[in-house]
Protein backbone atom coordinates (compact mmCIF):
# COMPACT_ATOMS: atom_id res chain seq x y z
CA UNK A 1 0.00 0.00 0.00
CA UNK A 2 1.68 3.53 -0.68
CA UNK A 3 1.38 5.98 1.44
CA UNK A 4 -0.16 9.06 0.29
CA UNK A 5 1.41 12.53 0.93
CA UNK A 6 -0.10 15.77 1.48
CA UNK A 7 2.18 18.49 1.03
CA UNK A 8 1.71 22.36 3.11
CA UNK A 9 0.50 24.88 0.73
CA UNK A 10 3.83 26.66 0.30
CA UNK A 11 5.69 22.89 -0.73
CA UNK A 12 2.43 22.41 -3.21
CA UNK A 13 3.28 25.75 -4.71
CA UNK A 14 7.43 25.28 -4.97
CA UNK A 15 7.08 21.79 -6.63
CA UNK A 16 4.30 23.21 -8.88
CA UNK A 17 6.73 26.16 -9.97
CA UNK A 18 9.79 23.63 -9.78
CA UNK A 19 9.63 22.13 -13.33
CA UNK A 20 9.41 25.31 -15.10
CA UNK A 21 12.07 27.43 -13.07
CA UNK A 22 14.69 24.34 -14.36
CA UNK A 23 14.77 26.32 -17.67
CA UNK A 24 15.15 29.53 -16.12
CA UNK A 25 18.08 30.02 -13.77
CA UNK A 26 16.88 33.21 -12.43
CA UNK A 27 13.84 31.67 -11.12
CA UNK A 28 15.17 28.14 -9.67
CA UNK A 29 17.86 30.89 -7.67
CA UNK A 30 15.02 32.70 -6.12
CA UNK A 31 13.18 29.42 -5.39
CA UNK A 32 16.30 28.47 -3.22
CA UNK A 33 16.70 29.41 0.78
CA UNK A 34 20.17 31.12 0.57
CA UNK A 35 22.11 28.38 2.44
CA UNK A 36 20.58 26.01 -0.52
CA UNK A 37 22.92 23.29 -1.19
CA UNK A 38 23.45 21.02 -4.53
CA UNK A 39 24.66 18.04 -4.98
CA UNK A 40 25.12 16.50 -8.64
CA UNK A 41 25.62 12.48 -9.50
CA UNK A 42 27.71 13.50 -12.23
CA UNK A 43 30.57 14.88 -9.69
CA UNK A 44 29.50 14.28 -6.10
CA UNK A 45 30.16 17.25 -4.84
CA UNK A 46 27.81 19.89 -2.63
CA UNK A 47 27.81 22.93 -3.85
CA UNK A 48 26.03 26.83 -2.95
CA UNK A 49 22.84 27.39 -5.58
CA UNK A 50 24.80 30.08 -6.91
CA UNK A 51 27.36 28.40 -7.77
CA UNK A 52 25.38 25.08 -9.19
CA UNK A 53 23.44 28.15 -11.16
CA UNK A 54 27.11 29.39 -12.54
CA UNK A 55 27.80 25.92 -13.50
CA UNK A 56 24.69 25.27 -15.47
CA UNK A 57 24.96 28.49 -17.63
CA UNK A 58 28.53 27.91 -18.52
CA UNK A 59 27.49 23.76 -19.75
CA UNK A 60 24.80 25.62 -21.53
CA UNK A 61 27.23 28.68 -23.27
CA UNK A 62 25.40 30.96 -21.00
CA UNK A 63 21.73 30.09 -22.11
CA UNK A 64 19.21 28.47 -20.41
CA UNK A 65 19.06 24.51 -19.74
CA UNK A 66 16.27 22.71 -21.66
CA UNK A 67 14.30 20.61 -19.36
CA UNK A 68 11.59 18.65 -19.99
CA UNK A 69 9.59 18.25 -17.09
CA UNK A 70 7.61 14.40 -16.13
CA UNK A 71 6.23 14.84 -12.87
CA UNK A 72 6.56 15.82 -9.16
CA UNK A 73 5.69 13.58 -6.47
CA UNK A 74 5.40 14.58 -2.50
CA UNK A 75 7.41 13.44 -0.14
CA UNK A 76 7.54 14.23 3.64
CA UNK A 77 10.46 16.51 3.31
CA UNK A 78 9.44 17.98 -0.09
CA UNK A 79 8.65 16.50 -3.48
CA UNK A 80 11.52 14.50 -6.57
CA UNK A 81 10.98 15.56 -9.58
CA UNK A 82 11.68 13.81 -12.93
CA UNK A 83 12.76 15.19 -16.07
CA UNK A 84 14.78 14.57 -19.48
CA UNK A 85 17.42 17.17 -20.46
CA UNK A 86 18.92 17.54 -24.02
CA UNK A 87 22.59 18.24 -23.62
CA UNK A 88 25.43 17.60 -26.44
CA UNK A 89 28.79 15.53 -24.68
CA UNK A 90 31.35 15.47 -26.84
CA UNK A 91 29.97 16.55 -29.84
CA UNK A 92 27.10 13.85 -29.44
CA UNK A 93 23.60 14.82 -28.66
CA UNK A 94 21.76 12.41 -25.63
CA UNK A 95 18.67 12.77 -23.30
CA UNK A 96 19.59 12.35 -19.71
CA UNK A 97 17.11 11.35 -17.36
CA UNK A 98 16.89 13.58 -14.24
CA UNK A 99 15.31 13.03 -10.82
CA UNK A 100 15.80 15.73 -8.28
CA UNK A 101 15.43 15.37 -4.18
CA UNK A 102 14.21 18.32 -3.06
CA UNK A 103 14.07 19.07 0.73
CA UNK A 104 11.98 22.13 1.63
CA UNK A 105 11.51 24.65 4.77
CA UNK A 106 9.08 27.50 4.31
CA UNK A 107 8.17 27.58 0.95
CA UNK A 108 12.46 27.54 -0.44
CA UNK A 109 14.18 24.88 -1.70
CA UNK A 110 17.25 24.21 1.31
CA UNK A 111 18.59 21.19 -0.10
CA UNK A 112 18.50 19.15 -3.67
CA UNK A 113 20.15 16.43 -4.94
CA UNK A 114 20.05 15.57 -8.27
CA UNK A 115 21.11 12.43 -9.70
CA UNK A 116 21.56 12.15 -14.29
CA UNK A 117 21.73 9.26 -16.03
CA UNK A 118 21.51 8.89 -19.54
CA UNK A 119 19.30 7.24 -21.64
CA UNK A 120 20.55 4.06 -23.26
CA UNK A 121 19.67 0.12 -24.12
CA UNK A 122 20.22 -2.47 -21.96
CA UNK A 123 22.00 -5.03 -23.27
């Protein structure tokens, strides 16, 4: 049986707003309590969000990611959230699969890990 969770009205809101602020930098910043830490899979490191922010425009020449959200689900700390984004690695194009951990306090984002895997057979 799964449990079913019932975010506070200021989580709702965030993780409602979270899949759209992932393609604008500006946004996901101000979404973020200013002690915010990220963490990526792809170098296991914590980081401030204004630094994961810097990081993200410069693998994007200074544009804005392209995310494409696939759902938010609650959890008792926040919500994850699951996406695809288009990137280009080494001259190759590939769709990596995102899901983000989000821990919330008052309506900000204070901690979010995201792990990225990309999409590829099994064989």
């Amino acid at each position: 049986m799964t449990a079913t969770i019932t975010p506070d009205q200021a989580t709702r809101e965030l993780g409602e707003r979270w899949p759209a602020a992932l393609n604008d930098l500006d946004q996901f910043e101000q979404m973020c309590s200013a002690d915010c830490e990220v963490w990526h899979s792809t170098d296991d490191k914590w980081v401030t969000v204004s630094q994961a922010v810097e990081d993200a425009r410069r693998r994007v020449g200074g544009g804005e990611p392209n995310f494409e959200p696939r759902g938010v689900t609650y959890t008792e700390n926040g919500f994850f959230n699951q996406a695809f984004i288009a990137v280009e690695l080494m001259g190759n194009p590939m769709r990596l699969h995102v899901i983000q951990i989000v821990d919330v306090k008052d309506g900000k984002a204070v901690r979010v890990q995201e792990y990225v895997g990309p999409e590829m057979p099994v064989e």
